[in-house]
Protein backbone atom coordinates (compact mmCIF):
# COMPACT_ATOMS: atom_id res chain seq x y z
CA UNK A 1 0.00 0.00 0.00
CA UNK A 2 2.74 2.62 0.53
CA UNK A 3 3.38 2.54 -3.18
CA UNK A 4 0.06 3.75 -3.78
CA UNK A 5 1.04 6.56 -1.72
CA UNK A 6 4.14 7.10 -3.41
CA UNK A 7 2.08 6.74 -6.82
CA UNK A 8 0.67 10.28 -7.56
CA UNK A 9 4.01 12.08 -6.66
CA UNK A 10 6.34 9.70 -8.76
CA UNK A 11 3.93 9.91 -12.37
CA UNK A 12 3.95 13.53 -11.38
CA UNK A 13 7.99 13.52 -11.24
CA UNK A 14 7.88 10.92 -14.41
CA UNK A 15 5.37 13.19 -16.36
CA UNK A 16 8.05 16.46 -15.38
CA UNK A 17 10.88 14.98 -16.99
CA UNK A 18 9.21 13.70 -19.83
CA UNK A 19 8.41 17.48 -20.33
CA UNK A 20 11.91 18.55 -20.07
CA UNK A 21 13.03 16.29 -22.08
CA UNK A 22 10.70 17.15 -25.08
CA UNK A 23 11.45 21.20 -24.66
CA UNK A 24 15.20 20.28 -24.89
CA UNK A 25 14.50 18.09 -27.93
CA UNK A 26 12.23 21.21 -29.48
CA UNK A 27 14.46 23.68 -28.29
CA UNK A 28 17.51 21.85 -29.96
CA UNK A 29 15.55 21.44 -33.30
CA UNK A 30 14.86 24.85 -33.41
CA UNK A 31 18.28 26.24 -32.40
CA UNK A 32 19.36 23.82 -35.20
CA UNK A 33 16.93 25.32 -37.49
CA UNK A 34 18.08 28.83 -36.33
CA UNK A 35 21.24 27.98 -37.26
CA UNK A 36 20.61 26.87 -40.90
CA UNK A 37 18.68 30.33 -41.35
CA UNK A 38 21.48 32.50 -40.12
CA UNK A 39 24.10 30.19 -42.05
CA UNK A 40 21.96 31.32 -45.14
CA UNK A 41 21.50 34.85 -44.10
CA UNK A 42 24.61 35.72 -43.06
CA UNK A 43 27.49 33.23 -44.37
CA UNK A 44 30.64 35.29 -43.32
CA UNK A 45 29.36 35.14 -39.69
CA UNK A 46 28.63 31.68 -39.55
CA UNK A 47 32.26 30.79 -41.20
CA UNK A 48 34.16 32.83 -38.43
CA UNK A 49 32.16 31.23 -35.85
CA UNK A 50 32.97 27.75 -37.03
């Protein structure tokens, strides 16, 4: 019975880093994507960067 206790706060912990891990996967896609404009819209930048 003392899992069932445990239960609500451990999905809640579970369901908080499935969160962060999906903004991190999101935010990296669209840092990636960022990246691919400003490599297009400004190439000299991107080149001394690299």
């Amino acid at each position: 019975m003392d899992f069932i206790r445990h239960a609500p706060a451990l999905f809640s912990l579970l369901l908080g880093i499935a969160i962060v891990e999906c903004s991190v996967v999101v935010l990296g896609l669209s840092l990636n994507r960022l990246q691919g404009v400003l490599s297009k819209a400004f190439p000299s930048l991107m080149a001394e960067n690299q």
